[in-house]
Protein backbone atom coordinates (compact mmCIF):
# COMPACT_ATOMS: atom_id res chain seq x y z
CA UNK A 1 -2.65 1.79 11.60
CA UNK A 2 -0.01 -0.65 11.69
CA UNK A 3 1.97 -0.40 9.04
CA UNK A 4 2.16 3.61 10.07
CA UNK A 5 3.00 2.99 13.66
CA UNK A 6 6.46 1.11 12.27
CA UNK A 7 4.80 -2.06 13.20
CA UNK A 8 5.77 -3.75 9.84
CA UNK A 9 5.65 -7.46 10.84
CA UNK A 10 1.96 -7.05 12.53
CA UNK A 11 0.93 -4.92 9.16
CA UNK A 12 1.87 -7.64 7.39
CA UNK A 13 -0.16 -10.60 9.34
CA UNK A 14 -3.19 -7.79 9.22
CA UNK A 15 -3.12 -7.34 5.11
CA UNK A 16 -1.97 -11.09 4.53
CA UNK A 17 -5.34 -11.88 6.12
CA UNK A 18 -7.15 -8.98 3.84
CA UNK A 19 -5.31 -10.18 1.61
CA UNK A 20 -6.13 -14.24 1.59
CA UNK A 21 -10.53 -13.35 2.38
CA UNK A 22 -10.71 -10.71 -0.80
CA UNK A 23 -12.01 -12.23 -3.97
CA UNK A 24 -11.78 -9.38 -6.46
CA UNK A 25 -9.05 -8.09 -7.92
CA UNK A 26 -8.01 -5.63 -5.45
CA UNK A 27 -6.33 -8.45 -3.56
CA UNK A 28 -3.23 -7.53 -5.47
CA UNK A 29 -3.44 -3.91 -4.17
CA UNK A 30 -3.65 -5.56 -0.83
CA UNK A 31 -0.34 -7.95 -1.50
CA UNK A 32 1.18 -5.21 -2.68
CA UNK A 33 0.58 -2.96 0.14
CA UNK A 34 1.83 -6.16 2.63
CA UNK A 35 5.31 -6.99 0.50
CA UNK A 36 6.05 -3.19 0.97
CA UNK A 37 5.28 -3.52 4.89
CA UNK A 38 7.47 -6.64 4.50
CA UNK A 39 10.28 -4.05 2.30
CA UNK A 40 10.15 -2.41 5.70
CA UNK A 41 10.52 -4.89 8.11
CA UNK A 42 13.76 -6.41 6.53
CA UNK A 43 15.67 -2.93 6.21
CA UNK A 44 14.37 -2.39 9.84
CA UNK A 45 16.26 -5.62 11.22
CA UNK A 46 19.13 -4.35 8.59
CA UNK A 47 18.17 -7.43 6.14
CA UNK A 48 19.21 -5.49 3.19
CA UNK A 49 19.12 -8.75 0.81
CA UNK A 50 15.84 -9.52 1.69
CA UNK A 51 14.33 -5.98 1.25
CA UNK A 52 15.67 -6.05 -2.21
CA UNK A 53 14.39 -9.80 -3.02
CA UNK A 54 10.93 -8.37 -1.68
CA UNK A 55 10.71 -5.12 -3.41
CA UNK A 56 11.28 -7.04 -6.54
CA UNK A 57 8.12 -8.63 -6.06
CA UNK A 58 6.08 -5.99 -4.77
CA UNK A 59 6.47 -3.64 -7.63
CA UNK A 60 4.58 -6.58 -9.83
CA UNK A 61 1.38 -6.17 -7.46
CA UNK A 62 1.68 -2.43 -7.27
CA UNK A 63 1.68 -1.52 -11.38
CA UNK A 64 -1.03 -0.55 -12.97
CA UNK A 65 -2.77 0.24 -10.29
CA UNK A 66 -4.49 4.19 -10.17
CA UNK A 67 -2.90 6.82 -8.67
CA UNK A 68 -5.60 6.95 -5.65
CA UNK A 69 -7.28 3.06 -4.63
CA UNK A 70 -10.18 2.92 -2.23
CA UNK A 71 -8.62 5.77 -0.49
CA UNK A 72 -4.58 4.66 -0.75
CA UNK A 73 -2.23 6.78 -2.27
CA UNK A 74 -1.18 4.20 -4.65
CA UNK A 75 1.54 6.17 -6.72
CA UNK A 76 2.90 8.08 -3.64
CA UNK A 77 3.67 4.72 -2.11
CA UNK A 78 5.19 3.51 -5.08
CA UNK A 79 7.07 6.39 -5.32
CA UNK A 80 8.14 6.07 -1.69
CA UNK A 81 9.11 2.49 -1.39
CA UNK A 82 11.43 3.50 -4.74
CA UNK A 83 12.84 6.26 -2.79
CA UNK A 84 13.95 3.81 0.27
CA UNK A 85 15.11 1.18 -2.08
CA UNK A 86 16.97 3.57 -4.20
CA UNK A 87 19.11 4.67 -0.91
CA UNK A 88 19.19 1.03 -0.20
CA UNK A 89 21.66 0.22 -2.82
CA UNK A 90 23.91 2.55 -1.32
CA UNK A 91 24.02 0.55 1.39
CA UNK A 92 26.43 -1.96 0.09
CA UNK A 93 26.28 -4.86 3.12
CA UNK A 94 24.99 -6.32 6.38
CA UNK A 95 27.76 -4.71 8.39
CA UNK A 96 26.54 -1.24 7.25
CA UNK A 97 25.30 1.57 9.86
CA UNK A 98 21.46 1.06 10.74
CA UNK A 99 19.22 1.64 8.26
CA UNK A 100 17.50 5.46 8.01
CA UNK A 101 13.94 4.64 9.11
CA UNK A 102 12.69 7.87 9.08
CA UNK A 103 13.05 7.10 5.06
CA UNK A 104 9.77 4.87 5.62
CA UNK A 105 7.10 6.61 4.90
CA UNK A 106 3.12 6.26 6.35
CA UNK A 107 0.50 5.00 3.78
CA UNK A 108 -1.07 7.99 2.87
CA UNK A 109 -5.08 8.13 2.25
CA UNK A 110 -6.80 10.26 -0.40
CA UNK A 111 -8.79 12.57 2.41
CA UNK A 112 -4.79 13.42 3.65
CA UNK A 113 -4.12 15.48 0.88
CA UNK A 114 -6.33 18.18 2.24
CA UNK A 115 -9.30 17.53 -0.20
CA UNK A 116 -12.10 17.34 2.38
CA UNK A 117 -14.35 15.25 -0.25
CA UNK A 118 -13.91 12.06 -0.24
CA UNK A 119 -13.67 10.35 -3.56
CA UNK A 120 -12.54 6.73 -4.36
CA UNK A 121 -11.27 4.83 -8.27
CA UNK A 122 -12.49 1.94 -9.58
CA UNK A 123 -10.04 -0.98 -9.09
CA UNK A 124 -11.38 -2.42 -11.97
CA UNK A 125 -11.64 0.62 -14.97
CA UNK A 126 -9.92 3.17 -13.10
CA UNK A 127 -13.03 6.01 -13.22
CA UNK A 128 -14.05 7.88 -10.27
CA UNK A 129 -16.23 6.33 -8.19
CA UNK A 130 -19.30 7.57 -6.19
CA UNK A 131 -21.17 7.39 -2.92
CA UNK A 132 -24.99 7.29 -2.59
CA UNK A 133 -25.82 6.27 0.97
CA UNK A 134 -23.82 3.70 1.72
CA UNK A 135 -22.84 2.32 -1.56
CA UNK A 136 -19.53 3.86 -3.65
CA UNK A 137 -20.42 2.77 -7.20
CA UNK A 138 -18.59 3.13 -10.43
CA UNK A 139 -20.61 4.95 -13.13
CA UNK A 140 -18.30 3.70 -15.62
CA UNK A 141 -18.09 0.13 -14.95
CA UNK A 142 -20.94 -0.67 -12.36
CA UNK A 143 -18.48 -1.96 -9.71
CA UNK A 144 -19.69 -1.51 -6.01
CA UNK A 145 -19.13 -2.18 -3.02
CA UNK A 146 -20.45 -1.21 1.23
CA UNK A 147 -19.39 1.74 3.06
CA UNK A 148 -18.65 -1.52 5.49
CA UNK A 149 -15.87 -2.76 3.13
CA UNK A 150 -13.74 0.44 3.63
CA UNK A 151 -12.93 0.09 7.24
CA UNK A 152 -10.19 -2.52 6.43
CA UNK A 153 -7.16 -0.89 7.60
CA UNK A 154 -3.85 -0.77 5.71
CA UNK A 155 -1.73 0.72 8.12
């Protein structure tokens, strides 16, 4: 919810703490999600330098991810945060105009697309994963994990 509302530095304290308590490897999903809300937050306070250093970074977290994570629109955020940075480097300095922010764009979640069922990949193999009560499991892999575990918010 964060990260959506424009509230980039707060977004950023919220996923750094998903971030530091997750033990699998999906912890680099969450890193990259919080160096992108991090992307944001420099262009925001016209740090254009820093945005760039940052985005650097991020894109190592964010490949090779799936197109759709636990719900995140992996690739359309990739594909965003490439769009901003691209226009960035127009921007040649500091004393340039204020940044565009309606160029940031939301984290977008699978069930926004319109597809009312709700469907989740593997971090691990990349396969569709499944839920039976409240358990998503990977038929591919056996990776699992609670119905709890998906109320983490990235936004």
């Amino acid at each position: 919810r964060l990260f959506n509302a424009g509230e980039y530095f707060e977004a950023h304290e919220a996923l750094e703490d998903a971030w530091k308590q997750e033990r699998g490897a999906v912890r680099d999903l969450y890193r990259g999600i919080l160096q992108v809300a991090v992307v944001y937050l420099h262009l925001t306070r016209r740090n254009y330098a820093g945005a760039v250093k940052v985005y650097e970074r991020s894109k190592k977290w964010l490949k090779g991810w799936p197109a759709e994570c636990r719900g995140v629109q992996v690739a359309r955020l990739r594909k965003d945060v490439e769009r901003v940075m691209a226009q960035v480097k127009i921007t040649p300095s500091e004393e340039a105009p204020q940044f565009d922010t309606s160029l940031l764009k939301p984290v977008k979640w699978k069930e926004e697309t319109g597809n009312k069922e709700h469907l989740y990949t593997c971090d691990r193999c990349g396969h569709e994963m499944y839920k039976k009560n409240c358990r998503v499991i990977c038929p591919n892999c056996g990776n699992q994990f609670d119905c709890s575990d998906l109320n983490l918010y990235f936004d």
